[in-house]
Each structure stands twice: as C-alpha cells, then as structure tokens.
C-alpha atoms as a PDB file:
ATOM      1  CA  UNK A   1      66.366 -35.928  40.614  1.00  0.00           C
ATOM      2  CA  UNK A   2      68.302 -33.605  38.035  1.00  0.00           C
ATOM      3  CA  UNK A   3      67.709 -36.367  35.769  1.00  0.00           C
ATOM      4  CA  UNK A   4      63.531 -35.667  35.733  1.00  0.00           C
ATOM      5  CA  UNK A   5      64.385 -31.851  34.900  1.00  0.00           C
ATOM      6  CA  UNK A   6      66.212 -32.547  32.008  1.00  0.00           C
ATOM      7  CA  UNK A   7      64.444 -35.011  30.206  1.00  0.00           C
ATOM      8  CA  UNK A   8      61.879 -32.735  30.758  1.00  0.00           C
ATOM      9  CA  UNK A   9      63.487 -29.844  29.203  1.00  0.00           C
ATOM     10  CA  UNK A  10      64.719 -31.942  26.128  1.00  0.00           C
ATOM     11  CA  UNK A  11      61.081 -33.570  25.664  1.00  0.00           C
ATOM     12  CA  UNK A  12      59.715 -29.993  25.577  1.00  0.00           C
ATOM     13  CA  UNK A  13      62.270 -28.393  23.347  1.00  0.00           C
ATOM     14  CA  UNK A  14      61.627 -31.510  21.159  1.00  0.00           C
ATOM     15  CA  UNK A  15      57.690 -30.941  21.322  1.00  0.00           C
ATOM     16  CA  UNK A  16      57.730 -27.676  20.602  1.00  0.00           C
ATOM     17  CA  UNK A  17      60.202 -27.692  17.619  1.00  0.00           C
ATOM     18  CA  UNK A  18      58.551 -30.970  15.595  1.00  0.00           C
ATOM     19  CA  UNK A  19      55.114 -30.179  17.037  1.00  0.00           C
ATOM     20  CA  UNK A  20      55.323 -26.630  15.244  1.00  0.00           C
ATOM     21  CA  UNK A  21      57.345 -27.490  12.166  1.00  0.00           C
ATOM     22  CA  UNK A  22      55.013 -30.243  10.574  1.00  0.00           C
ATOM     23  CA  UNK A  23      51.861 -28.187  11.091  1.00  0.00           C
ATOM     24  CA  UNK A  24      53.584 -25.636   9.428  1.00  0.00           C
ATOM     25  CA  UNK A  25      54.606 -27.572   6.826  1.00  0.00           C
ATOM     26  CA  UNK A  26      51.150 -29.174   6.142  1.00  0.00           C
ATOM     27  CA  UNK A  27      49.357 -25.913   6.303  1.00  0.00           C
ATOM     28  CA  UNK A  28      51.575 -24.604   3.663  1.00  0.00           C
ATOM     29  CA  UNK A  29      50.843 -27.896   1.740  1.00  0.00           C
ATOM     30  CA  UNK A  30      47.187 -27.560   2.345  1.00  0.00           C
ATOM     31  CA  UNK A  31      47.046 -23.485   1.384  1.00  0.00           C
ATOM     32  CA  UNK A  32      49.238 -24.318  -2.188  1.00  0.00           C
ATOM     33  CA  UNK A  33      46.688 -27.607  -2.888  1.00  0.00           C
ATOM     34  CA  UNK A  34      43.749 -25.038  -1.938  1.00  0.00           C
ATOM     35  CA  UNK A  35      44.967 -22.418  -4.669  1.00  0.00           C
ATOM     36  CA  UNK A  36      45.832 -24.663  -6.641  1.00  0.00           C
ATOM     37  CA  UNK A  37      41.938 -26.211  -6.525  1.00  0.00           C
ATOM     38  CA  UNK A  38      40.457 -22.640  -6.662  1.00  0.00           C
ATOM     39  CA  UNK A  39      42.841 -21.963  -9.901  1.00  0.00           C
ATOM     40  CA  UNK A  40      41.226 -24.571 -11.775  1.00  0.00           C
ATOM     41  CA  UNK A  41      37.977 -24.166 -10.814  1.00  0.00           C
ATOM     42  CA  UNK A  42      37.427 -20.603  -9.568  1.00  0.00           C
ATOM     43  CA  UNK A  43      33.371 -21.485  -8.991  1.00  0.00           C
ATOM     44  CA  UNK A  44      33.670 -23.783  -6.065  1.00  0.00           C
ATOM     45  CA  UNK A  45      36.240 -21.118  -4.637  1.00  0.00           C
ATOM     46  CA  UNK A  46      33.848 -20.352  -1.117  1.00  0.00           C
ATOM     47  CA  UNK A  47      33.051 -23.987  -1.054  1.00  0.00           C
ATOM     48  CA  UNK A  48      36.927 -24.594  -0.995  1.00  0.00           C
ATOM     49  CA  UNK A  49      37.668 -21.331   1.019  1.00  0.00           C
ATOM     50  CA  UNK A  50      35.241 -23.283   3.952  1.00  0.00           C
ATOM     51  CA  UNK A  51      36.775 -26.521   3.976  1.00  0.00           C
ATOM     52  CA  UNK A  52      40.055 -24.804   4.243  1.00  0.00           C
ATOM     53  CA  UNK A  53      39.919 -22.874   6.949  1.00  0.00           C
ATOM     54  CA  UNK A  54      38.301 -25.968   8.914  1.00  0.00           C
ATOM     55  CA  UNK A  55      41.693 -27.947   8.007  1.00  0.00           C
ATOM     56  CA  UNK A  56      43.622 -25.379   8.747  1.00  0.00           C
ATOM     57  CA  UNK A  57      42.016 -24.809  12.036  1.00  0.00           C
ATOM     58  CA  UNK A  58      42.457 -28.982  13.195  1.00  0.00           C
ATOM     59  CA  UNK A  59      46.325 -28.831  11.977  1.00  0.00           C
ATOM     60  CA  UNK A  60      46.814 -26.021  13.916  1.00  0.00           C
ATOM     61  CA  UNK A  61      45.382 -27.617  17.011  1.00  0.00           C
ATOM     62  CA  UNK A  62      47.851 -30.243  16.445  1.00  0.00           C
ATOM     63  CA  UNK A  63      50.900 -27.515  17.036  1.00  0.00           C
ATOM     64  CA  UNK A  64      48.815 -25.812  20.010  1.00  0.00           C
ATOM     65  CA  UNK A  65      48.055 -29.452  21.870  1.00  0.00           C
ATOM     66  CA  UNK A  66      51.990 -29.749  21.349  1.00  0.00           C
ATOM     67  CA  UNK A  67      52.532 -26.270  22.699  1.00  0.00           C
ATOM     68  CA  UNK A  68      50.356 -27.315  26.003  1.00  0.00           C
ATOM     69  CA  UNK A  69      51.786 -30.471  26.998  1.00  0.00           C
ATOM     70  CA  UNK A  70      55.603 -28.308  26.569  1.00  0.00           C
ATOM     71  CA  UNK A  71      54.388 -25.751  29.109  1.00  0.00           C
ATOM     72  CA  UNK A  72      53.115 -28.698  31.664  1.00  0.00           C
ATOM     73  CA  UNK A  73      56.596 -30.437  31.305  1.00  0.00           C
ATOM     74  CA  UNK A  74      58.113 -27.447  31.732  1.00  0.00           C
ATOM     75  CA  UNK A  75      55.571 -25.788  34.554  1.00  0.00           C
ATOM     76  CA  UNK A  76      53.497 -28.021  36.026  1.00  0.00           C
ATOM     77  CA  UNK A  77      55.659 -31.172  35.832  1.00  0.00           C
ATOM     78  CA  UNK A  78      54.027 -34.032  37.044  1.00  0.00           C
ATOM     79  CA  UNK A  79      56.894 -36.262  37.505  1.00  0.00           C
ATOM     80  CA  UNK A  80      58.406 -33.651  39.921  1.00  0.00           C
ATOM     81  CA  UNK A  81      55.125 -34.208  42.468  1.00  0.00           C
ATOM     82  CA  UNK A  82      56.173 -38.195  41.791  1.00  0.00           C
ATOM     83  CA  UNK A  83      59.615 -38.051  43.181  1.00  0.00           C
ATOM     84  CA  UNK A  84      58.640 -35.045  46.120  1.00  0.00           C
ATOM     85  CA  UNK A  85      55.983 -37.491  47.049  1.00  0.00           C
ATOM     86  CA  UNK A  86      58.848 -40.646  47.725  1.00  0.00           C
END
C-alpha cells in the first residue's frame, strides 16, 4: 500500500519538473525565432506578434496539463480508491 504513495509522489515530482522545463525551454526557443523573424522583417511584426502568442499559449498548456495530472496523483489519487476498494 506504501508502495502506491510513492510511485505516486515520484511520478508527480517527475511530471512537474520535465513537464515545466521543456515548455520552458521551447517558449524561449519560440520567443528568440520570433525576434529573430521580426528583426528581419520588421513589417510582418503584428502578423508574427499573433501567431506567437497562439504558440506560446498551446506550449504552455502542455506544462499546465502536466501540472493537473501532478495534483490528481498527488490529491485525488485514483489508485488509492483501487486498493481501499479490495
């Protein structure tokens, strides 16, 4: 039974630290390729701007969605109701 509640707290310390450091990471890639673009062509800047934040907005879904499924392991295990249920 122990067993449940720590695989749970490693799989959300796990989730939580890779789930937020690649977003992060790709979000910095995506802001430097963005400046980068609006450097060399500074008249498609709100065109670029747009499409940005919409990237930046689905990456960082990626780290919440990572976040949420962290809290349930840790919260609102469902492999604790599993084994109460036996």
């Amino acid at each position: 039974m122990t067993i449940i509640g720590v695989v749970s707290i490693i799989t959300a310390g796990l989730t939580t630290g890779i789930g937020c450091m690649f977003p992060a990471l790709s979000e910095g890639k995506s802001v430097a390729s963005a400046l980068s673009s609006i450097a060399q062509q500074p008249d498609a800047a709100p065109t670029i701007t747009r499409t940005l934040f919409v990237g930046l907005a689905m990456i960082e879904s990626t780290a919440i969605y990572c976040f949420v499924v962290s809290m349930i392991l840790i919260f609102a295990n469902p492999f604790w109701n599993h084994v109460i249920a036996k």
